[in-house]
C-alpha atoms as a PDB file:
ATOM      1  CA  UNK A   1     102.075 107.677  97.611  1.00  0.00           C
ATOM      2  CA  UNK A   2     104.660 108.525 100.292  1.00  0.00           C
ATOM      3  CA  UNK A   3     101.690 107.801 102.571  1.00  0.00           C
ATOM      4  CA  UNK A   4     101.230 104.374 101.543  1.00  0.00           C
ATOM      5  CA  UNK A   5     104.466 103.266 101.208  1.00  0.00           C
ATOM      6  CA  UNK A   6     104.738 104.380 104.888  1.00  0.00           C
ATOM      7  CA  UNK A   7     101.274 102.628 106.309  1.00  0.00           C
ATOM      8  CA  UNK A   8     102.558  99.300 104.580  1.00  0.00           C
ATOM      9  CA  UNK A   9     106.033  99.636 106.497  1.00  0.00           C
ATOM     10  CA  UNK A  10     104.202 100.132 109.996  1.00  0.00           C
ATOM     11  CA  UNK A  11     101.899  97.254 108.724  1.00  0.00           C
ATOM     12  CA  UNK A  12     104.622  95.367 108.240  1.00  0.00           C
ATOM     13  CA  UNK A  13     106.665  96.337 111.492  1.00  0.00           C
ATOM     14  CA  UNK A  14     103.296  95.441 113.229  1.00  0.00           C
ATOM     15  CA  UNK A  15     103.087  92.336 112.260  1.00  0.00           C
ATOM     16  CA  UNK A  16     106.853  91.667 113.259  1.00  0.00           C
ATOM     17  CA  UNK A  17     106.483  92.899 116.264  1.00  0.00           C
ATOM     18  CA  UNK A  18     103.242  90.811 117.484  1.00  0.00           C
ATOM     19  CA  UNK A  19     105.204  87.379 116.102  1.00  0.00           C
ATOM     20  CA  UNK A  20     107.666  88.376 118.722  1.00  0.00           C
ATOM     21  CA  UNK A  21     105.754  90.152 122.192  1.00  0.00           C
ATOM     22  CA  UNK A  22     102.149  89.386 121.608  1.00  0.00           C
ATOM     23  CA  UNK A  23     102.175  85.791 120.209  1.00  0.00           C
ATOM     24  CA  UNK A  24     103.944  83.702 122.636  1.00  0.00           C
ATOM     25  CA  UNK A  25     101.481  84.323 125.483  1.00  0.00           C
ATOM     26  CA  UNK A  26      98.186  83.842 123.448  1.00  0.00           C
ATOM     27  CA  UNK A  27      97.791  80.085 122.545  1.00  0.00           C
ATOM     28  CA  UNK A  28      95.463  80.488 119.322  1.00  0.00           C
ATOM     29  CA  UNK A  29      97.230  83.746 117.996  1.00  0.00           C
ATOM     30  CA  UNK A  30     100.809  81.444 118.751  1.00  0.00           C
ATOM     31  CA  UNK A  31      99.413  78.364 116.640  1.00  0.00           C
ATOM     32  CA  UNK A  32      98.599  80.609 114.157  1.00  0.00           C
ATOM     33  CA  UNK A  33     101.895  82.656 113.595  1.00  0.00           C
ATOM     34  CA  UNK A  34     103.389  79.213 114.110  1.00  0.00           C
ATOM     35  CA  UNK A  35     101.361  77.628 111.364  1.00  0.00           C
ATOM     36  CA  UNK A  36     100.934  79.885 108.921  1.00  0.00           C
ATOM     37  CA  UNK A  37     103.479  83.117 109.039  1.00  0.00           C
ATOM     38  CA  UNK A  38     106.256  81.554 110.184  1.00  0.00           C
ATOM     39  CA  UNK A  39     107.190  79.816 107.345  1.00  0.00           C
ATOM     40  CA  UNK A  40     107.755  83.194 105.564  1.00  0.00           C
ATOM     41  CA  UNK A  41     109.157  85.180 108.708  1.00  0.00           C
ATOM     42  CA  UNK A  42     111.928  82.409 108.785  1.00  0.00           C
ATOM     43  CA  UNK A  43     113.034  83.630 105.934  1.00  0.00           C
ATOM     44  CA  UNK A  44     113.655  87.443 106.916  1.00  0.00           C
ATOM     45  CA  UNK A  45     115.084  86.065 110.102  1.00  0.00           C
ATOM     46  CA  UNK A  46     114.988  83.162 112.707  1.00  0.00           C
ATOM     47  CA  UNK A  47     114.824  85.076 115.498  1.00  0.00           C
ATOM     48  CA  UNK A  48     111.308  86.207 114.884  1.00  0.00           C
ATOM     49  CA  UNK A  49     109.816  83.159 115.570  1.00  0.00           C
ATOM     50  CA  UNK A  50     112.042  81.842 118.414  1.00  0.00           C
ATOM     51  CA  UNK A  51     110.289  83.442 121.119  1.00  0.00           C
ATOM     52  CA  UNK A  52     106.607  81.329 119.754  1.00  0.00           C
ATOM     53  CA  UNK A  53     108.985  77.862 119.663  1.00  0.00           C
ATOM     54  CA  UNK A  54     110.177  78.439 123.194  1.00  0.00           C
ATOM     55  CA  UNK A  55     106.347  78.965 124.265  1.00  0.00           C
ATOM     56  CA  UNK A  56     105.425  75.765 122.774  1.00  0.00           C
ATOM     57  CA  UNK A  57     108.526  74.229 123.806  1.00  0.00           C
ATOM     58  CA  UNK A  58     110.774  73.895 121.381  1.00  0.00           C
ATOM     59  CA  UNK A  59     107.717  72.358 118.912  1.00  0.00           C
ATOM     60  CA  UNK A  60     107.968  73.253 114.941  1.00  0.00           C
ATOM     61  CA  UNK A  61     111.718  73.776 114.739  1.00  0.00           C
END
């Protein structure tokens, strides 16, 4: 159990952490964080998706 509680946190830290580094210098992997997980990162924090708006130029704010 402690196992899986522990893959779904690196999951999750994973997917943070691509929203942030990985997405704002790949244009399809961008549009998609900025279309679809966005919308629920936003609510954890802003900052996530800031550095994919200031790729696209300020678009979806």
């Amino acid at each position: 159990m402690r196992n899986l509680l522990l893959l779904l946190i690196l999951v999750a830290a994973g997917f943070v952490l691509v929203a942030m580094y990985v997405a704002p210098t790949q244009p399809q992997l961008r549009a998609w964080y900025r279309d679809n997980a966005c919308v629920h990162l936003d609510k954890l924090s802003p900052q996530i998706c800031a550095p994919i708006r200031q790729a696209d130029g300020g678009q979806g704010a």
